[in-house]
C-alpha atoms as a PDB file:
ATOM      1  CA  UNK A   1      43.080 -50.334 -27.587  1.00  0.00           C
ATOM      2  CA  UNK A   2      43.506 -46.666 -25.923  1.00  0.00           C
ATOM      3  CA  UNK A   3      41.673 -45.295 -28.400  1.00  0.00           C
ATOM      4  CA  UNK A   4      38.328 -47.679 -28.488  1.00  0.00           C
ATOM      5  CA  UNK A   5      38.125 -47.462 -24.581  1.00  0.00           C
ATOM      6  CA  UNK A   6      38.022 -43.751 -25.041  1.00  0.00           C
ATOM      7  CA  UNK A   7      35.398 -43.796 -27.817  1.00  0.00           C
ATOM      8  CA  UNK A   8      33.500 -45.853 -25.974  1.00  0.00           C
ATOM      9  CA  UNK A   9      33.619 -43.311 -22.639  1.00  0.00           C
ATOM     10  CA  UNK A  10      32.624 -40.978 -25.309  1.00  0.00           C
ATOM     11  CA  UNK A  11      29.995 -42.646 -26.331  1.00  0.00           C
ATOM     12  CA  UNK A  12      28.418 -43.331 -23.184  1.00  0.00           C
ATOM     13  CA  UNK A  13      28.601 -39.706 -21.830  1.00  0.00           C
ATOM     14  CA  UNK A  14      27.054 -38.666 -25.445  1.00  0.00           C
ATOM     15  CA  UNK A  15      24.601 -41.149 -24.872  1.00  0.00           C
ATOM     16  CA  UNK A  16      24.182 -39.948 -21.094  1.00  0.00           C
ATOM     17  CA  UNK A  17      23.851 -36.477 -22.134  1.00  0.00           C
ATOM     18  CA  UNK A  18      20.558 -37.299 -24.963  1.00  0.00           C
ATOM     19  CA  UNK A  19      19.137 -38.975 -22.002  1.00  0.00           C
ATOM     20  CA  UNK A  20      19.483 -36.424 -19.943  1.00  0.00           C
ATOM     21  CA  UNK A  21      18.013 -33.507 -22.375  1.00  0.00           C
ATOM     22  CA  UNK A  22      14.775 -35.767 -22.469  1.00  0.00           C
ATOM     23  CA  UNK A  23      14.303 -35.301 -18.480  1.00  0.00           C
ATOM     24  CA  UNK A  24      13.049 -32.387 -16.699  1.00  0.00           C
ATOM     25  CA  UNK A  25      15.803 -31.788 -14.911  1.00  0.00           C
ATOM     26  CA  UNK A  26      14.021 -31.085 -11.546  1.00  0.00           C
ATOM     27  CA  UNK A  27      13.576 -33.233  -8.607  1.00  0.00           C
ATOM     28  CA  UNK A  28      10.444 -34.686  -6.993  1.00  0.00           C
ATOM     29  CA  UNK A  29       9.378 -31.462  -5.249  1.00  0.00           C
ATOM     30  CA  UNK A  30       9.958 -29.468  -8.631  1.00  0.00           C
ATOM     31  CA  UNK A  31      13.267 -28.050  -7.684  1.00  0.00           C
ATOM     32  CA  UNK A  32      16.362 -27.911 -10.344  1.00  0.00           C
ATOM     33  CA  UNK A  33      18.803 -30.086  -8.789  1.00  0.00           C
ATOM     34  CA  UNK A  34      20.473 -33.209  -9.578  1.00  0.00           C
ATOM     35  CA  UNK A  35      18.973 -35.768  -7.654  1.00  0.00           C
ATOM     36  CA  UNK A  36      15.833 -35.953  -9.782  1.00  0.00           C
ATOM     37  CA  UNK A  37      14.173 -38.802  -8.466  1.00  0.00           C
ATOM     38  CA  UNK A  38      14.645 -38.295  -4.832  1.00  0.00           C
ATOM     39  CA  UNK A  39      16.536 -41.470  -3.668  1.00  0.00           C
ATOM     40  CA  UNK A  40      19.515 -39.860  -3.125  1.00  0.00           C
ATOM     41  CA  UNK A  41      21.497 -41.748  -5.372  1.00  0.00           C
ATOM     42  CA  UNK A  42      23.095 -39.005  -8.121  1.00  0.00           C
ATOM     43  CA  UNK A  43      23.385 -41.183 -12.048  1.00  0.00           C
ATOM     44  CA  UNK A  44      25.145 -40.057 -14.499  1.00  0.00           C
ATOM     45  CA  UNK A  45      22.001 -38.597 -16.031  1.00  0.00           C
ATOM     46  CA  UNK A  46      21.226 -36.944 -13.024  1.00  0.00           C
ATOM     47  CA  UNK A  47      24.778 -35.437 -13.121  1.00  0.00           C
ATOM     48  CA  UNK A  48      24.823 -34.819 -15.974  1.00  0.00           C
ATOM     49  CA  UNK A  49      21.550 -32.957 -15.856  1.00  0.00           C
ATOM     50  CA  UNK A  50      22.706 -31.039 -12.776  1.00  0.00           C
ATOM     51  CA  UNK A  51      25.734 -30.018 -14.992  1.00  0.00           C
ATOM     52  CA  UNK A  52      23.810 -28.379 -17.737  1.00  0.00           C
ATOM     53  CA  UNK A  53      21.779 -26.858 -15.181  1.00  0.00           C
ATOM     54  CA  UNK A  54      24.501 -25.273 -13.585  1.00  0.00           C
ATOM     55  CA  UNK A  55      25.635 -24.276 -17.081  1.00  0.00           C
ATOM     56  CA  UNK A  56      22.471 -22.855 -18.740  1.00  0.00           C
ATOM     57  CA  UNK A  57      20.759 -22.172 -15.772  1.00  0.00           C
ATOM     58  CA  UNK A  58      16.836 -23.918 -14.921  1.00  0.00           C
ATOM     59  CA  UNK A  59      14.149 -22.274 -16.488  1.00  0.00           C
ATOM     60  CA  UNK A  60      12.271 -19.449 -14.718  1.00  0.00           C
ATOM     61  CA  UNK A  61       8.790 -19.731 -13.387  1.00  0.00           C
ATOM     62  CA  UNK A  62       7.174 -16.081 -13.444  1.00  0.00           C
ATOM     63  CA  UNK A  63       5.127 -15.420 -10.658  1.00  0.00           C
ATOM     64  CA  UNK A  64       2.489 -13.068  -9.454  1.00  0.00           C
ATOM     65  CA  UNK A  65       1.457 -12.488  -6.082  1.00  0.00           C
ATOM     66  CA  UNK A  66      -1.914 -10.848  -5.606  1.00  0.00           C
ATOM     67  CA  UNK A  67      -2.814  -8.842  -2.728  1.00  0.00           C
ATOM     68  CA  UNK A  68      -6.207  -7.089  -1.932  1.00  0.00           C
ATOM     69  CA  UNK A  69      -6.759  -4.620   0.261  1.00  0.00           C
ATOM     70  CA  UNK A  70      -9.765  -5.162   2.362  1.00  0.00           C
ATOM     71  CA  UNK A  71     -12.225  -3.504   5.701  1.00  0.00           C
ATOM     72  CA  UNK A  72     -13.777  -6.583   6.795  1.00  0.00           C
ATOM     73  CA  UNK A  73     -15.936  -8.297   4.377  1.00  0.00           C
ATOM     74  CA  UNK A  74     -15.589  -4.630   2.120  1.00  0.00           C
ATOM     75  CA  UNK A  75     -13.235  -3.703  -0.303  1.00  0.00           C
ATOM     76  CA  UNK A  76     -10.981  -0.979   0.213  1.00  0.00           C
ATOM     77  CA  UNK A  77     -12.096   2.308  -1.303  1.00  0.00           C
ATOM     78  CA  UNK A  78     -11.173   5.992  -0.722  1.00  0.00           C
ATOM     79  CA  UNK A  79     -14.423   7.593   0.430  1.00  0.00           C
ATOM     80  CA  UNK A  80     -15.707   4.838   1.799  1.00  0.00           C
ATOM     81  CA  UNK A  81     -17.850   4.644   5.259  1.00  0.00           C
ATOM     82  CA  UNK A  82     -17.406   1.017   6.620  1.00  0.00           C
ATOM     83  CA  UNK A  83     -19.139   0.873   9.938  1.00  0.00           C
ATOM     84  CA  UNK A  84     -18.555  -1.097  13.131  1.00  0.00           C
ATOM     85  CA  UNK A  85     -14.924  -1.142  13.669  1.00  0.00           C
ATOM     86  CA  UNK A  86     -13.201  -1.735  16.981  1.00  0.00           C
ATOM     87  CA  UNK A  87     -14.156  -2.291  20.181  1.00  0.00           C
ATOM     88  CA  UNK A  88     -17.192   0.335  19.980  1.00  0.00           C
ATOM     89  CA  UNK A  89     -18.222   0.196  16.769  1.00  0.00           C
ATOM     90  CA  UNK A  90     -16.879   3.346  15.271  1.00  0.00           C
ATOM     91  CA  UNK A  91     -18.259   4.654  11.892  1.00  0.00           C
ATOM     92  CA  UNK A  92     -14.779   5.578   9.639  1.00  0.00           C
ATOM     93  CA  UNK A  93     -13.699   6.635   6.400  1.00  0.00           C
ATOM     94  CA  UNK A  94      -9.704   5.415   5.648  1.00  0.00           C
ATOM     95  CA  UNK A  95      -8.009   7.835   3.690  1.00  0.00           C
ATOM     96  CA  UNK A  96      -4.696   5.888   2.636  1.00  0.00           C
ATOM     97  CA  UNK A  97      -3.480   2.202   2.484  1.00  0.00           C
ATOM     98  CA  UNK A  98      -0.012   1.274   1.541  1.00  0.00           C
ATOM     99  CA  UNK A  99       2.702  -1.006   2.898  1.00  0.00           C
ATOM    100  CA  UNK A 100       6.034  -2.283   1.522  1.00  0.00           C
ATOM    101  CA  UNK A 101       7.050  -6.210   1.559  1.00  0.00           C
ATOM    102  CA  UNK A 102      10.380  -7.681   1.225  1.00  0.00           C
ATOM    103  CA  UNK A 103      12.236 -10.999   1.414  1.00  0.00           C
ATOM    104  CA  UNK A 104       8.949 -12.844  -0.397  1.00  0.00           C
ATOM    105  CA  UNK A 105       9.903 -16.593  -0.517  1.00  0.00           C
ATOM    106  CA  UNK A 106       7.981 -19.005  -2.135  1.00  0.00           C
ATOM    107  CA  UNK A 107       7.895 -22.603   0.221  1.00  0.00           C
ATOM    108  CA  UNK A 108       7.929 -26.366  -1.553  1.00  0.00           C
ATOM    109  CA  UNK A 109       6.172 -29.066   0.082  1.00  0.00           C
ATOM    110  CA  UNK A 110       9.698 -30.301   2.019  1.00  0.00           C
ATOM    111  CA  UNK A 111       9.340 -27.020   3.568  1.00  0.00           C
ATOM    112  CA  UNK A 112      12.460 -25.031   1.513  1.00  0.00           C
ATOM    113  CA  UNK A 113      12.505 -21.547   1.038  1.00  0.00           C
ATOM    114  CA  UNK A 114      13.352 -20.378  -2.690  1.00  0.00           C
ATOM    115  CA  UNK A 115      13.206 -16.345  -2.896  1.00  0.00           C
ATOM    116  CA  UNK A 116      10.963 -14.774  -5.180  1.00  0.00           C
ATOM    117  CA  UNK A 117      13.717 -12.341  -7.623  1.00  0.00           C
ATOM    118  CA  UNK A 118      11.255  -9.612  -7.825  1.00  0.00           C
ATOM    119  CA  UNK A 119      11.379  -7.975 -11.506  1.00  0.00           C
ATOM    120  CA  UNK A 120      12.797  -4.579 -11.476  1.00  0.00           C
ATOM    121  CA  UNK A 121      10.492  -2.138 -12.735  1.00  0.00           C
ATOM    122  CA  UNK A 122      11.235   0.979 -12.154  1.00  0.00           C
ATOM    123  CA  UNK A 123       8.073   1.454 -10.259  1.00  0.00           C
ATOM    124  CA  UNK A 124       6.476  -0.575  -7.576  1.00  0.00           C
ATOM    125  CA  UNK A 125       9.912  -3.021  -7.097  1.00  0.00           C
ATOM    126  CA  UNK A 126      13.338  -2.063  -6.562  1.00  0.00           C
ATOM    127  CA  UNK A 127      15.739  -4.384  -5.456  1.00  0.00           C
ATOM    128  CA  UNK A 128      14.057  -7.142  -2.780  1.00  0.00           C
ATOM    129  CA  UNK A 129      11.161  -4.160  -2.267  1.00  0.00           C
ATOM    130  CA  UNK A 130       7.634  -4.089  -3.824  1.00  0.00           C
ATOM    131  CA  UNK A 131       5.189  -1.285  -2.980  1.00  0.00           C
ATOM    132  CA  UNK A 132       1.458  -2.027  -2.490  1.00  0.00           C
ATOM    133  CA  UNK A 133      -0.747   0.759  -3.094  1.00  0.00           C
ATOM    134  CA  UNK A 134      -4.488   0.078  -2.624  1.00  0.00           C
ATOM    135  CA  UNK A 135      -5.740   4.245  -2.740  1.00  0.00           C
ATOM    136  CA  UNK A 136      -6.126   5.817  -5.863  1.00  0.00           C
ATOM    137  CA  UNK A 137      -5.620   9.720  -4.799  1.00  0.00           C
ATOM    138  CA  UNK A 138      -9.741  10.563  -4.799  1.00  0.00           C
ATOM    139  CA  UNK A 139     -11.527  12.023  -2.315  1.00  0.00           C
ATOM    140  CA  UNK A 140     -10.156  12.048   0.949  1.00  0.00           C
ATOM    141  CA  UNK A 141      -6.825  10.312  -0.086  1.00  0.00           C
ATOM    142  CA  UNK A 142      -6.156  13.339  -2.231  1.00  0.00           C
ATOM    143  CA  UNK A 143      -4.129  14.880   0.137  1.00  0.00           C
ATOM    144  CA  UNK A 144      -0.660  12.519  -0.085  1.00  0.00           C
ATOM    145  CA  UNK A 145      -2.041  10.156  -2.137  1.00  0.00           C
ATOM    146  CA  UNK A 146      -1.868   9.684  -6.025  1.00  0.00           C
ATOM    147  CA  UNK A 147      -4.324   7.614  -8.930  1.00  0.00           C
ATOM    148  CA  UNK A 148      -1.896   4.915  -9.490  1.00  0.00           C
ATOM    149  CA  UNK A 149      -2.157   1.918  -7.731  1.00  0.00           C
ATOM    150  CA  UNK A 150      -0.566  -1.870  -7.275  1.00  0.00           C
ATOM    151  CA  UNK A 151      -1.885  -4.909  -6.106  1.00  0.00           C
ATOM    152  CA  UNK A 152       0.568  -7.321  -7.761  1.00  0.00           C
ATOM    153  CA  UNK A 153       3.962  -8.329  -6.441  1.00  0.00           C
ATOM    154  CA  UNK A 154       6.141  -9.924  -9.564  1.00  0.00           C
ATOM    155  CA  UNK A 155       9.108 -12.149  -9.814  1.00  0.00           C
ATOM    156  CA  UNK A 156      10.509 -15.764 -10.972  1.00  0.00           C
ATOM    157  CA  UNK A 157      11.633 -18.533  -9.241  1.00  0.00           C
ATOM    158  CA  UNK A 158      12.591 -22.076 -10.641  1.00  0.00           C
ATOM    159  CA  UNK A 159       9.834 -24.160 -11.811  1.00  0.00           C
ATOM    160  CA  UNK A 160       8.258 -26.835  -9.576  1.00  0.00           C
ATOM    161  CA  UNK A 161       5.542 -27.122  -6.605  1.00  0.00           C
ATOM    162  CA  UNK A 162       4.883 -24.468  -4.154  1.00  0.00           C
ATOM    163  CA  UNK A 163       2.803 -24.451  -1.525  1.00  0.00           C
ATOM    164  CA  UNK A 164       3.767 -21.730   0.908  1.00  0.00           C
ATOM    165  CA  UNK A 165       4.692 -17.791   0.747  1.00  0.00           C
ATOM    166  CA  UNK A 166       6.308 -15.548   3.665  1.00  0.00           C
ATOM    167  CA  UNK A 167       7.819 -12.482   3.467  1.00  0.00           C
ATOM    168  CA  UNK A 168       8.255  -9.480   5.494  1.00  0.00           C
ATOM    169  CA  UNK A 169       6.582  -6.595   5.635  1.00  0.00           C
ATOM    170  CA  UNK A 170       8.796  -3.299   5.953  1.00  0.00           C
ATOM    171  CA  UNK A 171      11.897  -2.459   4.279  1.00  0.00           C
ATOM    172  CA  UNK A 172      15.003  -3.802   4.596  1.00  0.00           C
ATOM    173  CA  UNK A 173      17.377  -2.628   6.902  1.00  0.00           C
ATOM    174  CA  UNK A 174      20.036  -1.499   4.197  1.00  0.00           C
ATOM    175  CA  UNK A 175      17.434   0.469   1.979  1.00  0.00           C
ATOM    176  CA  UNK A 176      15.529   1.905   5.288  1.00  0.00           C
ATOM    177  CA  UNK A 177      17.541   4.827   5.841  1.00  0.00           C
ATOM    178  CA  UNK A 178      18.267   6.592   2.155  1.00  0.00           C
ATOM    179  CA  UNK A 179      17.629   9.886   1.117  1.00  0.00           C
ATOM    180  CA  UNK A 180      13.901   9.801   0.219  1.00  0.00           C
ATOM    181  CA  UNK A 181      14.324  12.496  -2.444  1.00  0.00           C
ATOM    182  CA  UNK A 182      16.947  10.536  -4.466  1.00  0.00           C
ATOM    183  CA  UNK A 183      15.636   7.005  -3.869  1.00  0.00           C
ATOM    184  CA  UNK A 184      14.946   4.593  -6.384  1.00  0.00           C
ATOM    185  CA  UNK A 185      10.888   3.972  -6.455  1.00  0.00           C
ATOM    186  CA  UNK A 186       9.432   2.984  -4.730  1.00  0.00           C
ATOM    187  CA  UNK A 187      11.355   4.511  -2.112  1.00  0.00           C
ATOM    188  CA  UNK A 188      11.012   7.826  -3.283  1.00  0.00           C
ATOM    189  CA  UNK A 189       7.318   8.511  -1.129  1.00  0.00           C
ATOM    190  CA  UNK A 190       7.795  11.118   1.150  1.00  0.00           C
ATOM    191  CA  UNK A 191       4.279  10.399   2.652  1.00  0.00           C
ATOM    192  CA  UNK A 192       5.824   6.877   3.596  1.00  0.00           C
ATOM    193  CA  UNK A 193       9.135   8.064   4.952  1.00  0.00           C
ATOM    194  CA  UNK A 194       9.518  10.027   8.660  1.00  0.00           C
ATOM    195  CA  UNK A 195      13.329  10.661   8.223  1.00  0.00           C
ATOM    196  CA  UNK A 196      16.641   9.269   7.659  1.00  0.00           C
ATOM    197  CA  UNK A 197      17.274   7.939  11.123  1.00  0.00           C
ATOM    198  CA  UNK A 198      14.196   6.736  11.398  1.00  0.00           C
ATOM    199  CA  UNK A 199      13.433   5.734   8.012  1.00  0.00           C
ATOM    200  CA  UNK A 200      10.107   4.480   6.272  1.00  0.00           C
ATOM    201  CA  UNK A 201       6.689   3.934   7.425  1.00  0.00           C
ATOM    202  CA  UNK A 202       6.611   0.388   6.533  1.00  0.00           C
ATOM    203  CA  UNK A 203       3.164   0.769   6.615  1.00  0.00           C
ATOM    204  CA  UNK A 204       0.226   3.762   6.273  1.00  0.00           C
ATOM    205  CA  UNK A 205      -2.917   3.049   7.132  1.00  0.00           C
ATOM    206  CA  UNK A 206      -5.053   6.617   7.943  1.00  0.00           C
ATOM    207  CA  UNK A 207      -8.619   6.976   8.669  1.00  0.00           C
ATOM    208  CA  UNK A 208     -10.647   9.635   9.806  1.00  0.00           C
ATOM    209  CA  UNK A 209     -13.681   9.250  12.061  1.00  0.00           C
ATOM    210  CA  UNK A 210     -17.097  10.609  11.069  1.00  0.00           C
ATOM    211  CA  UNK A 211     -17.145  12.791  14.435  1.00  0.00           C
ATOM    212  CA  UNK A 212     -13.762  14.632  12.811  1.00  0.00           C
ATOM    213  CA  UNK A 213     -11.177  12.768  14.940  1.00  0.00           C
ATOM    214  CA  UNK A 214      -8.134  10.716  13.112  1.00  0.00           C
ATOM    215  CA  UNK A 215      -7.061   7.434  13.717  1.00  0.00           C
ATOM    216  CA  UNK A 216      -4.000   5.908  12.119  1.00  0.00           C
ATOM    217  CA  UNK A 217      -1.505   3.286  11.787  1.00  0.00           C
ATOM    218  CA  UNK A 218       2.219   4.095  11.126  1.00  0.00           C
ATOM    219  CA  UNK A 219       4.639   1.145  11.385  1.00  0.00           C
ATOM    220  CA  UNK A 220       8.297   1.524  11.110  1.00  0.00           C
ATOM    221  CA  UNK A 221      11.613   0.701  12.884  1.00  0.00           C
ATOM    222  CA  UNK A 222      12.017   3.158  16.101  1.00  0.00           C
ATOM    223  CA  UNK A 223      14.439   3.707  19.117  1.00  0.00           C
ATOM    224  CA  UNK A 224      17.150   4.368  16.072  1.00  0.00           C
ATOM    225  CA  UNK A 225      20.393   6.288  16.044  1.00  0.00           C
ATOM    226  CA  UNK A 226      22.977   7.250  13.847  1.00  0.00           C
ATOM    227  CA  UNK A 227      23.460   9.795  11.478  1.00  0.00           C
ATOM    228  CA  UNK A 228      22.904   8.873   7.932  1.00  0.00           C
ATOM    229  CA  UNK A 229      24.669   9.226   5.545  1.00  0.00           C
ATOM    230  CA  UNK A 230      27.844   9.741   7.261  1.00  0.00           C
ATOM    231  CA  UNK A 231      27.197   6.943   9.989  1.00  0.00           C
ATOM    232  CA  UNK A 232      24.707   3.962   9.652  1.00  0.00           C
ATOM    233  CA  UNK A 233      21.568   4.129  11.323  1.00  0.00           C
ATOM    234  CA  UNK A 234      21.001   1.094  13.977  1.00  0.00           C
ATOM    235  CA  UNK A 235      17.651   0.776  15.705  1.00  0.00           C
ATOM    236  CA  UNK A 236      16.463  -1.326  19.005  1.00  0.00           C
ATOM    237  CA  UNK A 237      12.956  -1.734  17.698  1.00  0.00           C
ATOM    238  CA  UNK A 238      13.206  -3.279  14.074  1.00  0.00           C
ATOM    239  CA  UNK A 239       9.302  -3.718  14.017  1.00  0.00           C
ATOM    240  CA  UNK A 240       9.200  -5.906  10.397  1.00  0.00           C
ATOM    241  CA  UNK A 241       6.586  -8.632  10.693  1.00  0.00           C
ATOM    242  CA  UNK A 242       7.386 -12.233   9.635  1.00  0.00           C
ATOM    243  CA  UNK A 243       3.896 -13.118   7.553  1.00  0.00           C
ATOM    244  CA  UNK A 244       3.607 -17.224   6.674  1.00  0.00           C
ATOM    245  CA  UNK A 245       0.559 -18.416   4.353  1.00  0.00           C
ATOM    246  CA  UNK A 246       0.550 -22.326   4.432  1.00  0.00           C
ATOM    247  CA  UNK A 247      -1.578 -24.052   1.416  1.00  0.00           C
ATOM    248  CA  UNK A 248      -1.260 -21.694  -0.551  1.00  0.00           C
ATOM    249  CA  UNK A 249      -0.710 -21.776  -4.454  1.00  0.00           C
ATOM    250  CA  UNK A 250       0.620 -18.303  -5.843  1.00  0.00           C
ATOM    251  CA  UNK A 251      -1.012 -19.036  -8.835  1.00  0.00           C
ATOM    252  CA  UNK A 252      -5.080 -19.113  -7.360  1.00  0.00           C
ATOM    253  CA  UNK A 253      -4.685 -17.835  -3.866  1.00  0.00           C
ATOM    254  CA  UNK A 254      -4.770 -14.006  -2.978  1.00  0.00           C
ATOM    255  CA  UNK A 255      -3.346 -12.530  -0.144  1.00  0.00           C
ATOM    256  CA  UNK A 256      -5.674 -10.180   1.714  1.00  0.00           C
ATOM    257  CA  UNK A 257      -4.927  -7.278   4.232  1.00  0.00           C
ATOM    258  CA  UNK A 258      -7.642  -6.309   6.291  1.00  0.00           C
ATOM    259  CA  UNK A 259      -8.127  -2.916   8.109  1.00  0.00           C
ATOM    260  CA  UNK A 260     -10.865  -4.350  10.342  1.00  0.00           C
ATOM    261  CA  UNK A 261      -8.878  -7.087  11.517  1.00  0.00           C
ATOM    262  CA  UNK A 262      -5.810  -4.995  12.427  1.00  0.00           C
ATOM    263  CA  UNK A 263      -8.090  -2.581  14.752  1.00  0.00           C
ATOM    264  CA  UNK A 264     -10.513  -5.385  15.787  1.00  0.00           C
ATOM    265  CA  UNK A 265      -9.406  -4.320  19.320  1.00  0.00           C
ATOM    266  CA  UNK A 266      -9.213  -0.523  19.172  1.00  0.00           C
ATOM    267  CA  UNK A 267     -11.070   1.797  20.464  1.00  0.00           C
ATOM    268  CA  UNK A 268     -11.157   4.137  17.672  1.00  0.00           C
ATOM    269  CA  UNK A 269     -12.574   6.856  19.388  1.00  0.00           C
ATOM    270  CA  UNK A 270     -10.088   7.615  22.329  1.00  0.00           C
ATOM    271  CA  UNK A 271      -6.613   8.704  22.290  1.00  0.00           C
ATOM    272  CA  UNK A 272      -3.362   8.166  24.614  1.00  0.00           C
ATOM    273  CA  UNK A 273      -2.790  11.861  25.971  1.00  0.00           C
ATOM    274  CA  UNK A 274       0.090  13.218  24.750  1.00  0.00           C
ATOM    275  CA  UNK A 275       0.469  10.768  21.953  1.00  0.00           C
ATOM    276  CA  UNK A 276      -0.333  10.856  18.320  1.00  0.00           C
ATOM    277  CA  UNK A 277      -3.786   9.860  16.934  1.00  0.00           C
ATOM    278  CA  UNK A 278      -3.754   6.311  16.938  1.00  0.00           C
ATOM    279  CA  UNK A 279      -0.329   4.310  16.469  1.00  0.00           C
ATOM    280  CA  UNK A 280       2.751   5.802  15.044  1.00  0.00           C
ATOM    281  CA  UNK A 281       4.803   3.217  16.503  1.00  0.00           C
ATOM    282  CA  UNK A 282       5.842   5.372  19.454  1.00  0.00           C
ATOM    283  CA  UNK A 283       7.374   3.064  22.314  1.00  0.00           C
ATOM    284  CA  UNK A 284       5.581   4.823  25.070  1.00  0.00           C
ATOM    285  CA  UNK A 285       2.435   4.834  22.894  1.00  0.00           C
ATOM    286  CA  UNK A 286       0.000   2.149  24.811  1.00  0.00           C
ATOM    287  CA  UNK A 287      -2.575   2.609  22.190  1.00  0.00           C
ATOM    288  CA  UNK A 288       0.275   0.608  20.220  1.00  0.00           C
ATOM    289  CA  UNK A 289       0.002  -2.560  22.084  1.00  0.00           C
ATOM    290  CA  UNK A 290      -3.069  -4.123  20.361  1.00  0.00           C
ATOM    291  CA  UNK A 291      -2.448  -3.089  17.064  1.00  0.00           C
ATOM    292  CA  UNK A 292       1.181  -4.249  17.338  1.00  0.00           C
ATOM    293  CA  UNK A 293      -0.362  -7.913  18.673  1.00  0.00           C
ATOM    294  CA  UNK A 294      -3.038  -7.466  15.537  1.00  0.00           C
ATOM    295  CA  UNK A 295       0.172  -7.147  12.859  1.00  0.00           C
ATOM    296  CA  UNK A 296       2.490 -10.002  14.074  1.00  0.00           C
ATOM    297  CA  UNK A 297       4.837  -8.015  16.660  1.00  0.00           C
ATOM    298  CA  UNK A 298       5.533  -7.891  20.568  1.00  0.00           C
ATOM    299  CA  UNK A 299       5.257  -4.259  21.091  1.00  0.00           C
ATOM    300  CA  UNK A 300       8.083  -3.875  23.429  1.00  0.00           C
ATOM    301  CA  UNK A 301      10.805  -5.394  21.515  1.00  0.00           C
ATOM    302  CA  UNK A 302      10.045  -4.817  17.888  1.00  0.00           C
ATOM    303  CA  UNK A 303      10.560  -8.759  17.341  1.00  0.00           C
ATOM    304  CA  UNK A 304       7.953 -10.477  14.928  1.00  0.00           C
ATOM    305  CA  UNK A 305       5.561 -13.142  16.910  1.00  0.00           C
ATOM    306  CA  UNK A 306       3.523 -14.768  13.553  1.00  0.00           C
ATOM    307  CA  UNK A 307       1.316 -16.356  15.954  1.00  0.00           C
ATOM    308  CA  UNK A 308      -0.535 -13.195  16.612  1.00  0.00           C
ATOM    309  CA  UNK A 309      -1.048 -11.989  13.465  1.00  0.00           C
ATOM    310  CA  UNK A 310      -4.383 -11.417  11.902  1.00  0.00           C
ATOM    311  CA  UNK A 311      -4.223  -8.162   9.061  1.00  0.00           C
ATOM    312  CA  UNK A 312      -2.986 -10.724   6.224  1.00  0.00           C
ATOM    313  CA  UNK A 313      -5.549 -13.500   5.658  1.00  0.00           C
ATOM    314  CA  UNK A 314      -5.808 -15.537   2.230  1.00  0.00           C
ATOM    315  CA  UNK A 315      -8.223 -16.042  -0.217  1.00  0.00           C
END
């Protein structure tokens, strides 16, 4: 008697189990769990599902997230005039555009975050870090620039729906403060690093007006202290943007930064006195303010405000 109740428990897990292999083994929004139908209410298939799951791990989704580097309705090019930027309509030329994201999460339609594992490729990625670089070293980038370039950030997540992306741009507190000459890249850019307590420039815009004068924007964590390596660096002003795009599908959509938006409310042609050309983040800088507002931050306390933000558009 022992033994046919146990062959039969054996036979309906077996059974159980070739059910399960025939699902998907993902819930209504996509996601591997083990409620697969959403009525929260767990079968045995379900479990048994979320078992194997847990086991062999859910499939991975690769991912690509494009970015495009923009000056208004222009594409970014080294050598380029674009005219009519800022408040007086200043004739520039940029000479660099770079910037560093981290912490890219991809959102499902319940409004869950799922991180993006960014593939490590020796190159553009390292660790939770991606590098875009939209100059290609001609011309007036020459100078710190180089000829390759990214516009791709790579990764996997679990299969299902997404309809969201954030991340931040900067990089990370823990990686922000390394030696720049035996960091990983893409931390290994001395043009995008001021110095160990200070760290990286999270991001380098530069641009040169045609009457001579520069105008640039340098974002990056300031009021620090600390003496790397022997002590940590801590700093007052973080200064990382929080960037949300809403209906948006990672596999159409493109994610656009756009110079003209981010000085929209310059004036490129004056200067602070006593200050560097344009913004380098400085916290008595006032020339700082807008651009801050422009890229997602309140200017005196470093802390992201999303509302304001206008450089990253979609497409």
């Amino acid at each position: 008697m022992m033994r046919r109740v146990i062959g039969r428990l054996v036979l309906v897990v077996a059974l159980g189990a070739t059910t399960a292999q025939a699902q998907t083994g993902l819930d209504v929004n996509g996601q591997c769990v083990g409620d697969a139908d959403g009525d929260s209410m767990v079968t045995i298939n379900e479990l048994i599902t979320a078992v194997n799951n847990a086991l062999g791990g859910c499939p991975q989704r690769q991912i690509a997230l494009q970015f495009k580097a923009m000056v208004g309705d222009q594409p970014f090019q080294c050598g380029t005039v674009y005219e009519g930027l800022g408040t007086t309509g200043t004739e520039s030329i940029p000479s660099d555009f770079r910037f560093y994201v981290s912490n890219v999460r991809l959102v499902t339609p319940d409004g869950a975050e799922v991180p993006l594992q960014l593939d490590q490729d020796g190159v553009w990625q390292y660790q939770d870090v991606a590098l875009l670089d939209f100059e290609d070293g001609s011309g007036p980038c020459a100078n710190l620039g180089n000829s390759a370039m990214n516009s791709t950030v790579t990764g996997t997540v679990p299969p299902g729906e997404y309809t969201g992306v954030r991340f931040t741009l900067g990089v990370p507190s823990e990686l922000n403060h390394l030696n720049v000459s035996l960091a990983n890249s893409p931390l290994n850019f001395s043009g995008l690093f001021w110095s160990w307590v200070g760290g990286y420039k999270f991001i380098r815009v530069d641009s040169i007006n045609l009457d001579g004068d520069p105008f640039v924007f340098h974002l990056g964590s300031t009021m620090c202290t600390g003496m790397p390596p022997v002590t940590p660096a801590s700093c007052t002003r973080p200064n990382r943007p929080e960037v949300e795009m809403a209906s948006f599908d990672p596999d159409t959509n493109v994610i656009v930064a756009d110079w003209a938006a981010l000085v929209a409310d310059s004036d490129l042609t004056t200067n602070q006195v006593d200050t560097n050309p344009g913004c380098q983040s400085q916290p008595f800088d006032d020339d700082c303010v807008v651009l801050f507002r422009n890229m997602g931050l309140d200017f005196d306390t470093g802390m992201p405000t999303p509302e304001t933000q206008k450089f990253f558009h979609m497409e």
